[in-house]
C-alpha atoms as a PDB file:
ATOM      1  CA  UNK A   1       0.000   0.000   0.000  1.00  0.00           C
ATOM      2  CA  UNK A   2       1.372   3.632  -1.176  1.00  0.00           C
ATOM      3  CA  UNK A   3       1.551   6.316   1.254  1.00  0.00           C
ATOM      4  CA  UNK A   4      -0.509   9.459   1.100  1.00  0.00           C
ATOM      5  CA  UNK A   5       1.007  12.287  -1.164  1.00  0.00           C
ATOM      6  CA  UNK A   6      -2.304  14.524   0.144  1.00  0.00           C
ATOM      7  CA  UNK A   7      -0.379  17.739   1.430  1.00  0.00           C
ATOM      8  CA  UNK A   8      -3.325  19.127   3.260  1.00  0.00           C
ATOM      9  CA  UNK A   9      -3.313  18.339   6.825  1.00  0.00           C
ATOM     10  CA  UNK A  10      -6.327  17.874   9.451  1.00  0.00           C
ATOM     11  CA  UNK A  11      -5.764  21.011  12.347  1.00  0.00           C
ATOM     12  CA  UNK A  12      -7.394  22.228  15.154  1.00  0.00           C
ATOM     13  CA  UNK A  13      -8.416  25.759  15.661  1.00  0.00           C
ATOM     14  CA  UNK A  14      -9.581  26.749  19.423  1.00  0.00           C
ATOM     15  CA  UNK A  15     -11.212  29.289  20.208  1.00  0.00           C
ATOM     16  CA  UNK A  16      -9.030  32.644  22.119  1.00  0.00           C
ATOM     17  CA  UNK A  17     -12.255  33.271  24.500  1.00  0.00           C
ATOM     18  CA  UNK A  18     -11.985  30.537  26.947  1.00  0.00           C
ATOM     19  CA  UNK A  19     -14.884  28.683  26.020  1.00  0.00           C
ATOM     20  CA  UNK A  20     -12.987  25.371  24.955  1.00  0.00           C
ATOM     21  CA  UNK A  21     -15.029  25.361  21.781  1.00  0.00           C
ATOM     22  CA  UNK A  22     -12.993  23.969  18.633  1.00  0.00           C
ATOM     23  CA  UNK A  23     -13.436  23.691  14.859  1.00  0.00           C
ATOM     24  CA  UNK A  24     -11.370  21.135  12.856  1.00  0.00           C
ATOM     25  CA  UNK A  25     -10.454  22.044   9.278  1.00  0.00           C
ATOM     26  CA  UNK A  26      -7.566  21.234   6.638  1.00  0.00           C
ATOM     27  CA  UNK A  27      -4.629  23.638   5.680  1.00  0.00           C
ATOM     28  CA  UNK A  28      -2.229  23.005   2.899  1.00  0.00           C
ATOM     29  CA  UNK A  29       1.298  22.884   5.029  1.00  0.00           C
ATOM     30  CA  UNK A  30       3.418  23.396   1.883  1.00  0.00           C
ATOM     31  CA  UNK A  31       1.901  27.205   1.434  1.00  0.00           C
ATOM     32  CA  UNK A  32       0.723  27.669   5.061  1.00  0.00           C
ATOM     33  CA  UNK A  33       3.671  26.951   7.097  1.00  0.00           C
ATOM     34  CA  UNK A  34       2.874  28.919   9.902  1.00  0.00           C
ATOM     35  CA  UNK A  35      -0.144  28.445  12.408  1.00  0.00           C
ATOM     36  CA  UNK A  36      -3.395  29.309  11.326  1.00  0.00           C
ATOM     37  CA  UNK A  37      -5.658  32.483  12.917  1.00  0.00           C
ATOM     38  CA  UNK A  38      -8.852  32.394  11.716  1.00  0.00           C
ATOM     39  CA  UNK A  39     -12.227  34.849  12.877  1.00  0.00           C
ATOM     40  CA  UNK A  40     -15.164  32.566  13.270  1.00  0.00           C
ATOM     41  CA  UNK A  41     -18.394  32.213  15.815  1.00  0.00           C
ATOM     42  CA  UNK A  42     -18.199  30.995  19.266  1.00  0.00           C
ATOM     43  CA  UNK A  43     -22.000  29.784  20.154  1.00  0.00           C
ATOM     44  CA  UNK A  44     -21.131  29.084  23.398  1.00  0.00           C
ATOM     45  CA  UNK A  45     -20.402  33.346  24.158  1.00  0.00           C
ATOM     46  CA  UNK A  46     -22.630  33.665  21.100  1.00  0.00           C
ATOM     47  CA  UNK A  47     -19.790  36.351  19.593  1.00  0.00           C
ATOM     48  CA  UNK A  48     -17.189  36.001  16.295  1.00  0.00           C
ATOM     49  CA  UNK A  49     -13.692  35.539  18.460  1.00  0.00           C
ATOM     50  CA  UNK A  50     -10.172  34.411  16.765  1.00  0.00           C
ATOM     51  CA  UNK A  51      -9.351  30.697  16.850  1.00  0.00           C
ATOM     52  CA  UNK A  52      -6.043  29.521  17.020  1.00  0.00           C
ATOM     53  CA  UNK A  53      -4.302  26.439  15.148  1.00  0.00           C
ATOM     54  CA  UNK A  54      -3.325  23.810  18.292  1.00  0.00           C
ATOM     55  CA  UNK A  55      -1.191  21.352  17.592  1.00  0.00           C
END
């Protein structure tokens, strides 16, 4: 069985409030090296906040 050549990778993103909510999404890691910081909606403060790649 071949290995995957798919260069996008699962990642996290959490949210900056506190909350503990989290999105998942895919990035390409060969033209976003660097962590992702996205503005999205928190429905647990019911507000758009900045998530965060984890890793």
């Amino acid at each position: 069985m071949a290995a995957s050549k798919d260069r996008r990778v699962i990642v996290t993103l959490e949210s900056t409030a506190g909350t503990g909510y989290r999105y998942v999404t895919k990035k390409n890691k060969v033209n976003n090296r660097e962590r992702i910081v996205l503005k999205k909606y928190d429905p647990v403060i019911r507000r758009h906040v900045e998530f965060k790649e984890t890793r």
